[in-house]
Protein backbone atom coordinates (compact mmCIF):
# COMPACT_ATOMS: atom_id res chain seq x y z
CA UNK A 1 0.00 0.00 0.00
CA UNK A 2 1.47 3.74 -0.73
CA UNK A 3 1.68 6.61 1.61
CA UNK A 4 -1.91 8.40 1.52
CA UNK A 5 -2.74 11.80 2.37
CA UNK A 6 -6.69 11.50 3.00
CA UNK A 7 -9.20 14.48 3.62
CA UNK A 8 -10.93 14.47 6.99
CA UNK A 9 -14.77 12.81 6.94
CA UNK A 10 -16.59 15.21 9.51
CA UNK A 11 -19.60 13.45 9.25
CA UNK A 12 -17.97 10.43 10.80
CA UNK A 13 -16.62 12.40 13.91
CA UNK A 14 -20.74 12.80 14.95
CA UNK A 15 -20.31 16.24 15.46
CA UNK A 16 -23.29 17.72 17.42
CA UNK A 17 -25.40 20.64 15.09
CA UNK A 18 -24.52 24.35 15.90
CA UNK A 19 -26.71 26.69 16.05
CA UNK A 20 -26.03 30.79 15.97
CA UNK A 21 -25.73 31.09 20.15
CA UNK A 22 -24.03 27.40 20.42
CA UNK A 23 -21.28 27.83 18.02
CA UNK A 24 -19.09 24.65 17.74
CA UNK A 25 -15.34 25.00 16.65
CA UNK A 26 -16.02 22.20 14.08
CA UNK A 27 -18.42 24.66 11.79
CA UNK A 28 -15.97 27.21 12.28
CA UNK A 29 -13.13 25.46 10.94
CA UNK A 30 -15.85 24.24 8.20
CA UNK A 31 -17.00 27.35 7.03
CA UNK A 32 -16.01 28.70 3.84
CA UNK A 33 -13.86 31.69 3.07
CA UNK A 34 -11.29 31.21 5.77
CA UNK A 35 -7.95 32.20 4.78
CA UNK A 36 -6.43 28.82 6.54
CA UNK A 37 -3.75 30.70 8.15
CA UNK A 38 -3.62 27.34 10.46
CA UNK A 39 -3.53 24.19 9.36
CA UNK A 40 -4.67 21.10 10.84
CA UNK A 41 -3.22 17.66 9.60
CA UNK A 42 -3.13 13.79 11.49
CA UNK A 43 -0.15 11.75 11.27
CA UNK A 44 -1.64 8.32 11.31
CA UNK A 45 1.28 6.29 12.59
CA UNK A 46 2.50 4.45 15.67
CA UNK A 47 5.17 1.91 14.14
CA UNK A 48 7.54 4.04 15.94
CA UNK A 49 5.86 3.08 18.99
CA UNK A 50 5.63 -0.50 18.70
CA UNK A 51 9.34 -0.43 17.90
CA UNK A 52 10.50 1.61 21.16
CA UNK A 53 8.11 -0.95 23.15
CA UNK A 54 4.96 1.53 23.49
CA UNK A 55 1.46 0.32 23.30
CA UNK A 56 0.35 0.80 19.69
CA UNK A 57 -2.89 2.29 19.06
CA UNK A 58 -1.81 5.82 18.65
CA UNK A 59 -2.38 5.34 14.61
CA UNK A 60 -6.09 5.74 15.18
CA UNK A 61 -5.39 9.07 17.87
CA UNK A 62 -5.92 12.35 15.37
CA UNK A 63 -9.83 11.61 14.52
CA UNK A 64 -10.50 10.85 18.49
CA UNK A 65 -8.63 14.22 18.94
CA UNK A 66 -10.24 15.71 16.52
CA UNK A 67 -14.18 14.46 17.73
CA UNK A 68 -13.66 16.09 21.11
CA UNK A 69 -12.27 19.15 19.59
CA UNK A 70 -14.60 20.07 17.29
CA UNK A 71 -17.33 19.58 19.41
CA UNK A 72 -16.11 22.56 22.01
CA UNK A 73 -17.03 26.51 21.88
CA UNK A 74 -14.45 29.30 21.42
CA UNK A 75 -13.69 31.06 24.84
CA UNK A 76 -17.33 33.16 25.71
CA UNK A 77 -14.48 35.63 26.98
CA UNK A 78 -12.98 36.14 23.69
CA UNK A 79 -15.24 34.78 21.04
CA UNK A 80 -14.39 37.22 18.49
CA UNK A 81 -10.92 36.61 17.83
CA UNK A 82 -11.49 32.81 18.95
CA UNK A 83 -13.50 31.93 16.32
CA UNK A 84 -11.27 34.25 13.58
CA UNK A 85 -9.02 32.15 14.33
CA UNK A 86 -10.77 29.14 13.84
CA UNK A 87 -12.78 30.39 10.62
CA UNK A 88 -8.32 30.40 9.61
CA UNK A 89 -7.74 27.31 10.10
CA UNK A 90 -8.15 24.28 7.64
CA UNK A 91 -8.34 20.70 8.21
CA UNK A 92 -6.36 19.16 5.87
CA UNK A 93 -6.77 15.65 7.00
CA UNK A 94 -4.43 12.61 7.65
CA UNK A 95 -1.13 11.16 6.37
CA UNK A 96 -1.61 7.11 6.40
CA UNK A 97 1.85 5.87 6.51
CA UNK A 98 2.84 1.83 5.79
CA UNK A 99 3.96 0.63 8.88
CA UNK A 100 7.12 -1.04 7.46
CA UNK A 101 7.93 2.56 5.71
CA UNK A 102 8.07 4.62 8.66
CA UNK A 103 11.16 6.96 7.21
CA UNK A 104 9.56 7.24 4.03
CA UNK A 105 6.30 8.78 5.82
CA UNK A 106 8.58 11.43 7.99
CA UNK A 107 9.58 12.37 4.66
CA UNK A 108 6.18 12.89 3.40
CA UNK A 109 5.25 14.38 6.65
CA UNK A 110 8.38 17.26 6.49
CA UNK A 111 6.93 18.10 2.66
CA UNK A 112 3.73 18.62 4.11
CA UNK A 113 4.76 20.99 6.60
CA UNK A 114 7.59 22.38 4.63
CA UNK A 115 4.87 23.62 2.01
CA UNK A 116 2.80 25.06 5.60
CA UNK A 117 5.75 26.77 6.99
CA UNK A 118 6.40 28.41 3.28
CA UNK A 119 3.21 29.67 2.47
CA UNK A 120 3.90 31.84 6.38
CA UNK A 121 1.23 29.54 7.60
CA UNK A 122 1.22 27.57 11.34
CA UNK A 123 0.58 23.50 10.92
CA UNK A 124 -0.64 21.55 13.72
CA UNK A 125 -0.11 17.84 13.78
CA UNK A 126 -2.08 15.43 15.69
CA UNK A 127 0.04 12.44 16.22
CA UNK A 128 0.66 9.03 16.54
CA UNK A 129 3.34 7.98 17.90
CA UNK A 130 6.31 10.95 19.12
CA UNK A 131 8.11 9.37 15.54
CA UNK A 132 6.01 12.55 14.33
CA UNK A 133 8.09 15.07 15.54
CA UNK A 134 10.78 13.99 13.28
CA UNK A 135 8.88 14.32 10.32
CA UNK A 136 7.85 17.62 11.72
CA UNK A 137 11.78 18.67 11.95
CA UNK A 138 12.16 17.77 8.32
CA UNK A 139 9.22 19.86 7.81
CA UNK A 140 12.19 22.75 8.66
CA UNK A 141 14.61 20.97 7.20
CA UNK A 142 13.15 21.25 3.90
CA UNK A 143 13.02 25.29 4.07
CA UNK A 144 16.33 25.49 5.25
CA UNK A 145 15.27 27.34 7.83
CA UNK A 146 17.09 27.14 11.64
CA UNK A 147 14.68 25.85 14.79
CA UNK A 148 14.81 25.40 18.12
CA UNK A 149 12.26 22.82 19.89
CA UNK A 150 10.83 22.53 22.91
CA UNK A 151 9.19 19.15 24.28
CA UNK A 152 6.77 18.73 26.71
CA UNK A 153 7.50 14.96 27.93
CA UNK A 154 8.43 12.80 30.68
CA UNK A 155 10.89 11.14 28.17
CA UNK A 156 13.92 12.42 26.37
CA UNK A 157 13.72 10.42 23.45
CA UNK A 158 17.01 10.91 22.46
CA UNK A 159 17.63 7.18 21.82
CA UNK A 160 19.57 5.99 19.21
CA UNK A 161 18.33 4.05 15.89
CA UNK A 162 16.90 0.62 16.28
CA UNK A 163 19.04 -1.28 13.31
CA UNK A 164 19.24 1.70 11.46
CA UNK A 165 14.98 2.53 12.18
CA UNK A 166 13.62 5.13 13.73
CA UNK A 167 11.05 5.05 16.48
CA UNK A 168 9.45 7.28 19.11
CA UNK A 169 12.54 7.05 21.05
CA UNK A 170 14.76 8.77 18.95
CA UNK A 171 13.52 12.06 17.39
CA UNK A 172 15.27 14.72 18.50
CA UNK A 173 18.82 12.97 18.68
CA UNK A 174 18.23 12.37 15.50
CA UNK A 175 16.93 16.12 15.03
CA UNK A 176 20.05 17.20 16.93
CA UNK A 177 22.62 15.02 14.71
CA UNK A 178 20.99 15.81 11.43
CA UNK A 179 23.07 16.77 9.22
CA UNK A 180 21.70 20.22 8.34
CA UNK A 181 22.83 21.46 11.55
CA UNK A 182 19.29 23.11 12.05
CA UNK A 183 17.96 22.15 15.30
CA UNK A 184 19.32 24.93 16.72
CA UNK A 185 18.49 23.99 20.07
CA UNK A 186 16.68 21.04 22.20
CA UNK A 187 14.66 21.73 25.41
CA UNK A 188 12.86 19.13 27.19
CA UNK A 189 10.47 19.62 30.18
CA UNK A 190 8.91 17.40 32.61
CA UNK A 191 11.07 14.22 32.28
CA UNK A 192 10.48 12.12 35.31
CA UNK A 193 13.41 11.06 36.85
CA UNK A 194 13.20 7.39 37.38
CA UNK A 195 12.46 6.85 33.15
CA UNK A 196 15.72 8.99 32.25
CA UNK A 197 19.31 6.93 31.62
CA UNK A 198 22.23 8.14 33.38
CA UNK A 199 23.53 8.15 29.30
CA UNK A 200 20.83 10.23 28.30
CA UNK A 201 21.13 12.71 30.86
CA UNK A 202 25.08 12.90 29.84
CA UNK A 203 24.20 13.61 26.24
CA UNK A 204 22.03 16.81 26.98
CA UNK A 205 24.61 17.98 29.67
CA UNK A 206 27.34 17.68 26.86
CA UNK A 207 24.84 19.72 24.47
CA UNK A 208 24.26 22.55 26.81
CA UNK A 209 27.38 24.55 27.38
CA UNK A 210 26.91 24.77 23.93
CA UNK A 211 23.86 26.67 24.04
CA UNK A 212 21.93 23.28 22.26
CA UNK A 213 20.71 21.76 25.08
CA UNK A 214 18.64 21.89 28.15
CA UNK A 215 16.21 19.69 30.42
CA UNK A 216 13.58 20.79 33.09
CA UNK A 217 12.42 17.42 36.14
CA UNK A 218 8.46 17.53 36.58
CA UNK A 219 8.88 19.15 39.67
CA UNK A 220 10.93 21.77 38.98
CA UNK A 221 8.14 23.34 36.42
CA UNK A 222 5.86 26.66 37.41
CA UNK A 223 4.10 28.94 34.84
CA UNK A 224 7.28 31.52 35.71
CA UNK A 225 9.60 28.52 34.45
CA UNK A 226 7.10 27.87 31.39
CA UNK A 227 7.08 30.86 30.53
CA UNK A 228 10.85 31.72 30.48
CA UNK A 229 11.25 28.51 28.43
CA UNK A 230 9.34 30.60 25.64
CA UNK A 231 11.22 33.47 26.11
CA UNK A 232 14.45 32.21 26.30
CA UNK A 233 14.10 30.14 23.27
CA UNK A 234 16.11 31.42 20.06
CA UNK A 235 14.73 31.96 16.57
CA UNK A 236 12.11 30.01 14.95
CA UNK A 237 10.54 27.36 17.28
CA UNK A 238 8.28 23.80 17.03
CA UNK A 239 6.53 22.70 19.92
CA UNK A 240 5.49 19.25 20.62
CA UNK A 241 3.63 17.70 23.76
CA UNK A 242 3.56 14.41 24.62
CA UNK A 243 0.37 13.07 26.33
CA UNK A 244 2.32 10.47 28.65
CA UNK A 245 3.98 13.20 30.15
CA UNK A 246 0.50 13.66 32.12
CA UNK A 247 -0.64 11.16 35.05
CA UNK A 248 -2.88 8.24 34.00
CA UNK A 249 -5.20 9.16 36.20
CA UNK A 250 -5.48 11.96 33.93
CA UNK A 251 -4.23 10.94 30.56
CA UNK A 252 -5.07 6.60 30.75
CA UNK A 253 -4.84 6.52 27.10
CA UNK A 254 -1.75 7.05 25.75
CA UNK A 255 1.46 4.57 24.45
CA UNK A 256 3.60 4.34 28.12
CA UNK A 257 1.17 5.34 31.10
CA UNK A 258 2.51 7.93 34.02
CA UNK A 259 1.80 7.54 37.27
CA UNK A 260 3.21 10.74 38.13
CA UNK A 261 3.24 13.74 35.74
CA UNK A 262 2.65 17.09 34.84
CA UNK A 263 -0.03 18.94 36.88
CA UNK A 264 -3.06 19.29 34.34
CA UNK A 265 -2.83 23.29 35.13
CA UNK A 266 0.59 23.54 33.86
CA UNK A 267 0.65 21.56 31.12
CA UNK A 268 -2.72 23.56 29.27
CA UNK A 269 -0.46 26.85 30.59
CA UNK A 270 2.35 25.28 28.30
CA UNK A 271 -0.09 24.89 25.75
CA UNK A 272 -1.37 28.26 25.62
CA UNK A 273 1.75 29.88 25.82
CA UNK A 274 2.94 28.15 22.99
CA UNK A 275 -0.17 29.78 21.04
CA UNK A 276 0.69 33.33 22.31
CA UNK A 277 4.38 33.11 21.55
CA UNK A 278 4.74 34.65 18.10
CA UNK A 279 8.27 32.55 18.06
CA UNK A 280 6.18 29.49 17.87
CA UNK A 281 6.20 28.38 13.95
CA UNK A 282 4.48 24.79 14.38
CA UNK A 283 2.82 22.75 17.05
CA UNK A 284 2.34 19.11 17.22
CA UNK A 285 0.24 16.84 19.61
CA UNK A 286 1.32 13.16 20.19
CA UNK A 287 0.91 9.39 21.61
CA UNK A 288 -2.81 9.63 22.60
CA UNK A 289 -3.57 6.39 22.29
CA UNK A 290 -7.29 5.56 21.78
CA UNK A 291 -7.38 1.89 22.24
CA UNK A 292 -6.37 2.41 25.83
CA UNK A 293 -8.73 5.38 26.75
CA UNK A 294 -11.28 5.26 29.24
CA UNK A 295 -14.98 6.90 28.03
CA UNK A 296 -13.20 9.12 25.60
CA UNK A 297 -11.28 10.79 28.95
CA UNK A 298 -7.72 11.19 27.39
CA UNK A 299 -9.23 12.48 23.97
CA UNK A 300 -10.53 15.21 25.74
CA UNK A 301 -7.58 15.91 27.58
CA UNK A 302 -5.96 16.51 24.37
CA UNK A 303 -8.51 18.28 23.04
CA UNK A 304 -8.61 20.66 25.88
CA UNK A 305 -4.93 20.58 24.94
CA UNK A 306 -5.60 21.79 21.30
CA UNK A 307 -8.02 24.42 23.11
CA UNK A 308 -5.51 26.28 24.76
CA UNK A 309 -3.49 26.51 22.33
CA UNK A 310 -5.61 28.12 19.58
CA UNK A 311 -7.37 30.21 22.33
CA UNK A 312 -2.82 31.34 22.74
CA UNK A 313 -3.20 32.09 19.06
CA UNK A 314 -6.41 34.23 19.21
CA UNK A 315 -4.69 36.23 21.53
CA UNK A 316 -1.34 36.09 19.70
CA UNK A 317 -3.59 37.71 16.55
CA UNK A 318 -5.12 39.95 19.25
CA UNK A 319 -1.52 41.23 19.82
CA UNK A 320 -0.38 41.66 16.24
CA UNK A 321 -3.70 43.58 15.41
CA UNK A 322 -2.81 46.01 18.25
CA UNK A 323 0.68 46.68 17.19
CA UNK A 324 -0.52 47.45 13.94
């Protein structure tokens, strides 16, 4: 089977009807005439998981993201540039990699976003598995075009290639080793201390008197600490949150459960900062992983997630429009 990009069926997602005083962010999104100055795309893949030893399931994650996302209301606090924001932005559906071709759909994935990130647009990716992010870098890659990353995670994955594949262990070493020399930098925040190697830890320490490196423990995070991670970053950046770094109590359904992560208020405060930062280029959302969710819970986790990010970039626009 070849790679296929697919359009997004709404009517399968059973979105509930809106109505002019119980506006849905699906219909927004749907409307004509939008400029799609955002761009929403699934990366249907979780090969990378199965290979690092995750749960798979993830594959089927961007329409369950999607379903709980679509059926929420912009902000009643800041409708109006809420739902501009969502009348600009275009579902552009999924990427269905083969699972045996998991390099060839990064590459397919980094086009996609390459042709985003040219047109001055934002992409959001729903993941899969966190082998997304790499396809995202390439995404960069492809315009020649320097970023720095920040992950939200309890892992590093900075693991090496399994016989030459890649997995959801090792984007952003290989991100950091690619031969472009464009991740510019690598921060990582809310790693949990018992699920990092002493050889992994050694690898960003190496990185960061270089200026390429840096790592932030669950507990050390606050929104003052979240926030300087946004302002501190250099040039362009890519954000990308991984669901396990959230307890399961939480977050149940993702690919390697947490029993003790990010406090829920922090992590949607990392999520809307990363939509008010006008540094942030690209945003990606990973390893929800359906099959293991509990009545839809971690679906709506992330799409709270999602939330708080676009309600970031409402105010981001908010911003702009003022300094104009």
């Amino acid at each position: 089977m070849s790679l296929q990009h697919l359009p997004t069926d709404f009517d399968s997602l059973n979105l509930p009807q809106t109505t002019p005083d119980d506006i849905r962010l699906g219909a927004l999104v749907r409307a004509p005439g939008g400029s799609g100055r955002i761009t929403i795309c699934g990366f249907c893949s979780d090969s990378g998981v199965a290979l690092n030893n995750g749960r798979p399931g993830a594959a089927k994650a961007p329409d369950s993201i999607r379903s709980a996302f679509y059926k929420l209301t912009p902000d009643p606090a800041s409708a109006v540039p809420f739902e501009d924001v969502m009348r600009n932005t275009a579902d552009e559906g999924n990427i269905f990699p083969d699972s045996d071709r998991l390099a060839d759909a990064q590459v397919q994935l980094g086009s996609y976003v390459s042709g985003v990130l040219e047109k001055g647009k934002i992409p959001v990716i729903l993941g899969g598995g966190h082998e997304t992010s790499y396809g995202h870098f390439l995404g960069y890659v492809n315009q020649n075009e320097p970023v720095s990353i920040i992950n939200w995670d309890a892992h590093a994955d900075i693991r090496e290639l399994k016989n030459g594949k890649p997995h959801s262990g090792s984007p952003f070493r290989q991100a950091l080793e690619h031969e472009s020399g464009l991740c510019r930098s690598y921060i990582v925040a809310g790693l949990k201390r018992q699920s990092l190697s002493r050889s992994h830890l050694e690898y960003l320490q190496k990185l960061i008197p270089k200026g390429r490196a840096g790592y932030f423990f669950k507990g050390e995070l606050n929104k003052r600490i979240i926030g300087n991670i946004y302002e501190r970053a250099r040039g362009n950046v890519m954000v990308t949150m991984d669901m396990d770094a959230l307890s399961q109590h939480i977050a149940p359904g993702v690919s390697a459960p947490n029993p003790d992560g990010i406090p829920l208020h922090l992590w949607l405060h990392a999520a809307w900062c990363a939509g008010v930062s006008p540094k942030v280029r690209s945003f990606d959302l990973v390893e929800m992983n359906p099959k293991f969710d509990t009545d839809g819970h971690t679906a709506r986790i992330a799409a709270l997630t999602l939330w708080h990010f676009f309600k970031g970039l409402a105010l981001r626009k908010k911003n702009e429009h003022k300094k104009t």
